[in-house]
C-alpha atoms as a PDB file:
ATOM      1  CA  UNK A   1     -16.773 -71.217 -39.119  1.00  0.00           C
ATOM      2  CA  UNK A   2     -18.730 -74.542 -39.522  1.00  0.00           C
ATOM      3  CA  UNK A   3     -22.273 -73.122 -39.945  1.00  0.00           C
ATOM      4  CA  UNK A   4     -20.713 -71.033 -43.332  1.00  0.00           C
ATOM      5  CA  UNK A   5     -19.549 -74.440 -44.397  1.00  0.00           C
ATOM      6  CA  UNK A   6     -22.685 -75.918 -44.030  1.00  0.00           C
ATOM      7  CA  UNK A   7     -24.745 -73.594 -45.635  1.00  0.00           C
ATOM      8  CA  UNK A   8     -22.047 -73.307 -48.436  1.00  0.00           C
ATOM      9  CA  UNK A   9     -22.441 -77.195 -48.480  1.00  0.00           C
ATOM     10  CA  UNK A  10     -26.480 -77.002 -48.587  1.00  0.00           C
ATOM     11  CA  UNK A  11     -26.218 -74.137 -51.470  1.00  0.00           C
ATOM     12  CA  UNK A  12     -23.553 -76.487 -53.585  1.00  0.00           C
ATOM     13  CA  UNK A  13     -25.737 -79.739 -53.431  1.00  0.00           C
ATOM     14  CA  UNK A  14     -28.999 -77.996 -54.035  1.00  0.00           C
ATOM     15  CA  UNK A  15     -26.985 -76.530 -57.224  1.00  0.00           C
ATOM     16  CA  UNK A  16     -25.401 -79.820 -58.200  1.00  0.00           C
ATOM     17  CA  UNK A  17     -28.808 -81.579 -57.621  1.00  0.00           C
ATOM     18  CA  UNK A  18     -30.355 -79.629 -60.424  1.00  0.00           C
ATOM     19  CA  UNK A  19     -27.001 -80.274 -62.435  1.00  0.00           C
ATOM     20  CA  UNK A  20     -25.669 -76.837 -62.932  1.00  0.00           C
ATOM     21  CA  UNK A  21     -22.263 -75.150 -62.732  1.00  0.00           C
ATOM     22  CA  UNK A  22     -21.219 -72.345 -60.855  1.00  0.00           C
ATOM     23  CA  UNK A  23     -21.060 -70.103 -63.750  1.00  0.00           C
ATOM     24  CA  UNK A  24     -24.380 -70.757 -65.424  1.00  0.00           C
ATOM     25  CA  UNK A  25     -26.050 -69.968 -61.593  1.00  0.00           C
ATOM     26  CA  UNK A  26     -23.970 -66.634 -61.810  1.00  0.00           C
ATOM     27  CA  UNK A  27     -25.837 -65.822 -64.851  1.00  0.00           C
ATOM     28  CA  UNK A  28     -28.616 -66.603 -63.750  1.00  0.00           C
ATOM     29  CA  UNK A  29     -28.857 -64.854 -60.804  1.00  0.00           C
ATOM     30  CA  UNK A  30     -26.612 -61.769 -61.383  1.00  0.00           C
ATOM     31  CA  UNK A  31     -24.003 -62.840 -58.441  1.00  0.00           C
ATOM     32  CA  UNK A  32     -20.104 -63.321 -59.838  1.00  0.00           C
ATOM     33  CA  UNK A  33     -19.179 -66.899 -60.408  1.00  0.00           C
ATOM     34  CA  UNK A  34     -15.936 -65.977 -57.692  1.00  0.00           C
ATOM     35  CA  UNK A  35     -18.191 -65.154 -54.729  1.00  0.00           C
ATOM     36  CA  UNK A  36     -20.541 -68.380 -55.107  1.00  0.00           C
ATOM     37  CA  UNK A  37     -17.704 -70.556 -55.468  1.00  0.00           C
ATOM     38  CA  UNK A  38     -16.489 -68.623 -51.952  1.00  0.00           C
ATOM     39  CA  UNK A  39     -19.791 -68.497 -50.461  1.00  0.00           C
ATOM     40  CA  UNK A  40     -20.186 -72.564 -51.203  1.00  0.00           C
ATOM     41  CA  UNK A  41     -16.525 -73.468 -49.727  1.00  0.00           C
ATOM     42  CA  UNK A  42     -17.596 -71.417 -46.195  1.00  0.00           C
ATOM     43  CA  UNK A  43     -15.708 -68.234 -46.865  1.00  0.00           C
ATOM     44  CA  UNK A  44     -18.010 -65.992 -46.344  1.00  0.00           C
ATOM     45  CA  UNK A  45     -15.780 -63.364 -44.948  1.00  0.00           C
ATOM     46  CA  UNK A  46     -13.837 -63.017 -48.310  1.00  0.00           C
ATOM     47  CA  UNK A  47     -16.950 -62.320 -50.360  1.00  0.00           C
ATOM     48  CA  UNK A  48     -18.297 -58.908 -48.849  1.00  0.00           C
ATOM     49  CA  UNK A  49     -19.818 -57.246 -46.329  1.00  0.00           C
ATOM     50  CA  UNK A  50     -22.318 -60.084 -44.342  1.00  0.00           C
ATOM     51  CA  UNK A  51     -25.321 -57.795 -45.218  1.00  0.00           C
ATOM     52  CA  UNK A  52     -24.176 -58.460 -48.997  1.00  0.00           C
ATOM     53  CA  UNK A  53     -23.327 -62.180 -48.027  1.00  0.00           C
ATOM     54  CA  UNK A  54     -27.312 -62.710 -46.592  1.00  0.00           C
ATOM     55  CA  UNK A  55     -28.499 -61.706 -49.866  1.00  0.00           C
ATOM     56  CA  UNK A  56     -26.442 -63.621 -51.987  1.00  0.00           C
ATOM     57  CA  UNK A  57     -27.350 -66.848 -49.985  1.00  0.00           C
ATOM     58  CA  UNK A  58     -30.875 -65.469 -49.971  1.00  0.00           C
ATOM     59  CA  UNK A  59     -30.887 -64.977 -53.749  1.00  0.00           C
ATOM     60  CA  UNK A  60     -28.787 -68.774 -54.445  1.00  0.00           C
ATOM     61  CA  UNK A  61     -31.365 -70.339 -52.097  1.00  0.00           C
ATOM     62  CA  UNK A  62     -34.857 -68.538 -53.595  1.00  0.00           C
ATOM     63  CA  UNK A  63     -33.327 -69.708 -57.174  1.00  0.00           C
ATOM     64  CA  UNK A  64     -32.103 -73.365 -56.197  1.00  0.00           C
ATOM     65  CA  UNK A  65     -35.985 -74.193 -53.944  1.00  0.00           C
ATOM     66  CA  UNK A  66     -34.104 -73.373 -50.562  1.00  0.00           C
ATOM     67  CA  UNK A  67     -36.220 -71.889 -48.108  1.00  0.00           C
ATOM     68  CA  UNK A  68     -33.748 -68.904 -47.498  1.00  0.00           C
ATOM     69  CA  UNK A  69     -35.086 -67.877 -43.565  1.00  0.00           C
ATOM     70  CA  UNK A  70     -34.179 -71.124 -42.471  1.00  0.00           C
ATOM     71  CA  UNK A  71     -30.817 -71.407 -44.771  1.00  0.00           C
ATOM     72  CA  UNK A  72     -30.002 -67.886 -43.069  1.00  0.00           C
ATOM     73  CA  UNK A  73     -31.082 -68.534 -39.224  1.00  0.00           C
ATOM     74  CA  UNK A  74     -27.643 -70.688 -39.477  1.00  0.00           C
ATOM     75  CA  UNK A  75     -25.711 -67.328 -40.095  1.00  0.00           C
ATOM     76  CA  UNK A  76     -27.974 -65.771 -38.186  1.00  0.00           C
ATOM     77  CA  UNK A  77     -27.356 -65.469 -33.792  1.00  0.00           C
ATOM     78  CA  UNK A  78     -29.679 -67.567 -32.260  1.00  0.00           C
ATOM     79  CA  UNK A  79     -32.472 -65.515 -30.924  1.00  0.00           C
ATOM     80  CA  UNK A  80     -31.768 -66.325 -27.145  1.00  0.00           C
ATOM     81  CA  UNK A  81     -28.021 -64.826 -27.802  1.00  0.00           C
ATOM     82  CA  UNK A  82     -29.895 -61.792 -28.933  1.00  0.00           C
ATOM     83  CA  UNK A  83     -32.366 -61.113 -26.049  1.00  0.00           C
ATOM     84  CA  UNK A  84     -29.092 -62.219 -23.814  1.00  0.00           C
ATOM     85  CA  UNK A  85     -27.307 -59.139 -25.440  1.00  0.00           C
ATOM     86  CA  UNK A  86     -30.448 -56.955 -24.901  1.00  0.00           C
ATOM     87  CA  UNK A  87     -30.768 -57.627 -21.362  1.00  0.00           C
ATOM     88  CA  UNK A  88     -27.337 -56.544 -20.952  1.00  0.00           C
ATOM     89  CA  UNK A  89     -27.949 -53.203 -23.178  1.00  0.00           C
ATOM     90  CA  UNK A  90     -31.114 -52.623 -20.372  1.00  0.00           C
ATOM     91  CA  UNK A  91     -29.302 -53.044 -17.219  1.00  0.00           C
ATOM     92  CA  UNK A  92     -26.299 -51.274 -18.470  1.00  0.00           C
ATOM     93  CA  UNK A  93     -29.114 -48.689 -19.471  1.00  0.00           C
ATOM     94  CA  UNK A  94     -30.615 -48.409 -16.279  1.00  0.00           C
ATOM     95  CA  UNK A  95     -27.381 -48.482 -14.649  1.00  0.00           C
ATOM     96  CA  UNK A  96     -26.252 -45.512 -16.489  1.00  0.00           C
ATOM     97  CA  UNK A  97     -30.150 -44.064 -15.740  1.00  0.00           C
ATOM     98  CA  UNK A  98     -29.259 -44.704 -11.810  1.00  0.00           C
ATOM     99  CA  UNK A  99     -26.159 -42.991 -11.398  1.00  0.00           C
ATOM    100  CA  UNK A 100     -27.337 -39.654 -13.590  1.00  0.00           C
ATOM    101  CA  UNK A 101     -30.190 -39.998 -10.933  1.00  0.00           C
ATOM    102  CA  UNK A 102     -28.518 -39.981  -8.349  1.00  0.00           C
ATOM    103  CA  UNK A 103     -26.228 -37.619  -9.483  1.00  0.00           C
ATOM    104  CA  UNK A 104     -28.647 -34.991 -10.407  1.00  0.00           C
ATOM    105  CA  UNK A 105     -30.271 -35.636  -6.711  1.00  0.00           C
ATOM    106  CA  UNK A 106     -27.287 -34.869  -5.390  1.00  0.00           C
ATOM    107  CA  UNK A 107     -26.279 -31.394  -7.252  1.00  0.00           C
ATOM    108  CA  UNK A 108     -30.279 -30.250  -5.895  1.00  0.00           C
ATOM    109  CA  UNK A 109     -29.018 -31.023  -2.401  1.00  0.00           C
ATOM    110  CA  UNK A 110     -25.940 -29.447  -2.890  1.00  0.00           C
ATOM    111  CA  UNK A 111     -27.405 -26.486  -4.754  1.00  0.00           C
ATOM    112  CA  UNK A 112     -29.853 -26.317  -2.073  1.00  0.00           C
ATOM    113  CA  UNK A 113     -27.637 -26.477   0.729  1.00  0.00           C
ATOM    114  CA  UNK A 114     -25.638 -23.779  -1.003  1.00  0.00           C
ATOM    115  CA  UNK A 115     -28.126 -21.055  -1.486  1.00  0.00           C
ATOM    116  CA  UNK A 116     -29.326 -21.605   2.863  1.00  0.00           C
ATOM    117  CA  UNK A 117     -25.818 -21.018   3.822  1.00  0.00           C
ATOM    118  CA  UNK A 118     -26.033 -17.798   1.472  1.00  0.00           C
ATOM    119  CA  UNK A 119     -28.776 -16.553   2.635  1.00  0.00           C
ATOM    120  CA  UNK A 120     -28.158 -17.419   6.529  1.00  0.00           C
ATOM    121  CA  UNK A 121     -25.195 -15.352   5.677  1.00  0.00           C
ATOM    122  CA  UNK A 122     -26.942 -12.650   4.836  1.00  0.00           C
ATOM    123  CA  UNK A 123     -29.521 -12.241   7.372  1.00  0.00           C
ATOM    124  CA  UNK A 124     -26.720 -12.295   9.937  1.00  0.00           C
ATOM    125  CA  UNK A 125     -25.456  -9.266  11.063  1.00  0.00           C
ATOM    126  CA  UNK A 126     -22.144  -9.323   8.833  1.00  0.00           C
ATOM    127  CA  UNK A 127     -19.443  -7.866  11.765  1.00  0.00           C
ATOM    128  CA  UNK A 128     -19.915  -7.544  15.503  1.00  0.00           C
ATOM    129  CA  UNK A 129     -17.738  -6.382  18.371  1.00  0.00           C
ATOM    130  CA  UNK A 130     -17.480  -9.001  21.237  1.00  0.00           C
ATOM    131  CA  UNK A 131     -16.297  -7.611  24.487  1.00  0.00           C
ATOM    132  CA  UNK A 132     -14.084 -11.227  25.973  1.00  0.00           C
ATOM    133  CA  UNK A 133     -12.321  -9.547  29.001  1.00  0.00           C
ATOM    134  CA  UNK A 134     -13.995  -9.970  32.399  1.00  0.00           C
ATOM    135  CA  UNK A 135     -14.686  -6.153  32.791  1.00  0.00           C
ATOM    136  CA  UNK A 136     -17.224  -3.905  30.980  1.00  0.00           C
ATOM    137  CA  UNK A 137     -15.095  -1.941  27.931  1.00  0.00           C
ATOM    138  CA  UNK A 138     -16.785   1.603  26.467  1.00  0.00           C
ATOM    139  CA  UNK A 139     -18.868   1.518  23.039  1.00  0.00           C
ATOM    140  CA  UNK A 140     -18.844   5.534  21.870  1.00  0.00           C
ATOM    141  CA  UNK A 141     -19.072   6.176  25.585  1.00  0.00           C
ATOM    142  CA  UNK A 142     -21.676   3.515  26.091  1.00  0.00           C
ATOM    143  CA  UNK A 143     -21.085   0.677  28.399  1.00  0.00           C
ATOM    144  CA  UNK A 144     -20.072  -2.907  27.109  1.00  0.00           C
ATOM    145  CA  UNK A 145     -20.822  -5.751  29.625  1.00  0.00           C
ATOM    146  CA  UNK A 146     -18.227  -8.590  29.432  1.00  0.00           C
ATOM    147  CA  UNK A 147     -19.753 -11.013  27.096  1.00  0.00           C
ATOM    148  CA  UNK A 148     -21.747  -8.857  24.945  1.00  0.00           C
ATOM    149  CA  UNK A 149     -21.916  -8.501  21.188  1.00  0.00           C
ATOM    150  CA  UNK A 150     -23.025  -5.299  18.872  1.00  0.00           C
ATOM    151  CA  UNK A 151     -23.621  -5.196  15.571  1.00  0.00           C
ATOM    152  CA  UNK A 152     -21.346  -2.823  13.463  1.00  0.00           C
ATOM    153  CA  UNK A 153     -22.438  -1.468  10.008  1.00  0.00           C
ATOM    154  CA  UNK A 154     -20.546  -0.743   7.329  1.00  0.00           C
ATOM    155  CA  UNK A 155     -19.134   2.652   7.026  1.00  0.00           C
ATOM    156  CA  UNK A 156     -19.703   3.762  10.445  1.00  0.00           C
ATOM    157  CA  UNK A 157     -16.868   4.436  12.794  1.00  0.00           C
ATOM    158  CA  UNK A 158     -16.522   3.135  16.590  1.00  0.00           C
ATOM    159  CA  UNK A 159     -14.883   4.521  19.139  1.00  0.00           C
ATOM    160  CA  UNK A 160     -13.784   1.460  21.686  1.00  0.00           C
ATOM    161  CA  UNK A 161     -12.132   2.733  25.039  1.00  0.00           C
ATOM    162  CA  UNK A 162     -11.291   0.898  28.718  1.00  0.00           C
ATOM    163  CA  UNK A 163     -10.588  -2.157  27.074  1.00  0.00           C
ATOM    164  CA  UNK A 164      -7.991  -4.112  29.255  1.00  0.00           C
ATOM    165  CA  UNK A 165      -8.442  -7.583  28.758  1.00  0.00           C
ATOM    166  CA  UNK A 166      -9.581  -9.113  24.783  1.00  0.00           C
ATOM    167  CA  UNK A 167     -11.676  -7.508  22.437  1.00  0.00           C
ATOM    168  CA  UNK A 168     -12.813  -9.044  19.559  1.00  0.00           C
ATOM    169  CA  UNK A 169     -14.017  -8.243  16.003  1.00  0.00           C
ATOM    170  CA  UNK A 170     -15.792 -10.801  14.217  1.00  0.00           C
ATOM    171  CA  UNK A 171     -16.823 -11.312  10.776  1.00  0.00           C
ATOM    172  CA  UNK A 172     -17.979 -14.364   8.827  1.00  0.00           C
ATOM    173  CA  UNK A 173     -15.543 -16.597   9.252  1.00  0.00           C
ATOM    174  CA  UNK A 174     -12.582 -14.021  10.655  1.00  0.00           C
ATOM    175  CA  UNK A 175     -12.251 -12.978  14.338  1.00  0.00           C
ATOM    176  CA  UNK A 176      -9.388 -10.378  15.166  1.00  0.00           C
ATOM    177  CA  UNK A 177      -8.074 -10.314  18.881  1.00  0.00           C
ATOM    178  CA  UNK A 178      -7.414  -6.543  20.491  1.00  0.00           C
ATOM    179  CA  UNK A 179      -5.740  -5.718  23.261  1.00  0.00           C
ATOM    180  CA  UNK A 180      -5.040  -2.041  22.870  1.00  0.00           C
ATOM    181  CA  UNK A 181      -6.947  -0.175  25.423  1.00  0.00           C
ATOM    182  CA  UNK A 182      -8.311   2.621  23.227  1.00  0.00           C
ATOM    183  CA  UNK A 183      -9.127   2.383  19.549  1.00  0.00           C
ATOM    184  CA  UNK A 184     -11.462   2.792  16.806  1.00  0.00           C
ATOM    185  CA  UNK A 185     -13.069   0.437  14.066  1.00  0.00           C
ATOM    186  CA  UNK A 186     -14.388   1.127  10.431  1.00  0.00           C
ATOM    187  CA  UNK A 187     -15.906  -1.192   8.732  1.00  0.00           C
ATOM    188  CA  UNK A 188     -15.742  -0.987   5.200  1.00  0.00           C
ATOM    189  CA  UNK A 189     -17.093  -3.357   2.392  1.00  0.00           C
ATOM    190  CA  UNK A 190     -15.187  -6.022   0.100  1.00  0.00           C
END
């Protein structure tokens, strides 16, 4: 890239001004002759990792009278890039902060919603005999208007006679028709 050439330009004229080879800088400031000569043609992706590559510019510089921060604010993103970036990394964040909202919001509606219909389930009476035919049907010899609905309990047995027209047995979410005339119902638990 052209800002590595130009700070590999800046390093190599500072060094030449004070008329001094590559190798007698390397010994002076512990770097390897290969990876000045590298860092001064630009190449600063040959020479090492860029965390290595800021301190061997920052080391050249300090040694040649460079001021190194500004030498290294070339390599460097420009500070506006960076807060650019940032303000991405925040509105992805609260993006990402949002939708877990909004998620979690709705598993409590759904959780709540869950545990009424539960309990509205079990407050009502769980099975109930509907008499459906237009005339009044016998409940263990008891008459059954047309219409009207008793609760059954569970282990009990019915005795249902007269019934001519439909009788129905409900249950949450089943309903079973009958149209025999006499019968009998037991309810019994899942």
């Amino acid at each position: 890239m052209e800002k590595w050439v130009k700070i590999g330009e800046a390093l190599r004229q500072a060094r030449e001004s004070k008329q001094m080879s590559i190798d007698e800088l390397a010994q002076k400031i512990g770097i390897p002759e290969w990876k000045i000569r590298l860092i001064e043609e630009g190449q600063f992706d040959r020479v090492d990792a860029p965390f290595y590559v800021k301190y061997y510019i920052k080391s050249c510089a300090e040694f040649l009278g460079l001021d190194p921060v500004e030498l290294l604010g070339q390599f460097e993103p420009k500070p506006i890039e960076t807060r650019e970036k940032n303000k991405k990394i925040v509105t992805n964040g609260n993006l990402i902060s949002l939708l877990l909202l909004v998620i979690f919001a709705a598993s409590v509606i759904f959780f709540t919603y869950s545990a009424w219909k539960f309990f509205t389930v079990l407050r009502s009476p769980k099975v109930q005999l509907v008499n459906q035919s237009n005339r009044p049907i016998y409940f263990n010899e008891m008459p059954l208007a047309p219409g009207e609905r008793v609760d059954l309990q569970v282990g009990q047995r019915y005795r249902i006679s007269g019934n001519v027209g439909v009788c129905s047995v409900l249950s949450t979410g089943k309903e079973w028709k009958i149209r025999v005339e006499n019968f009998e119902v037991v309810v019994w638990e899942k």
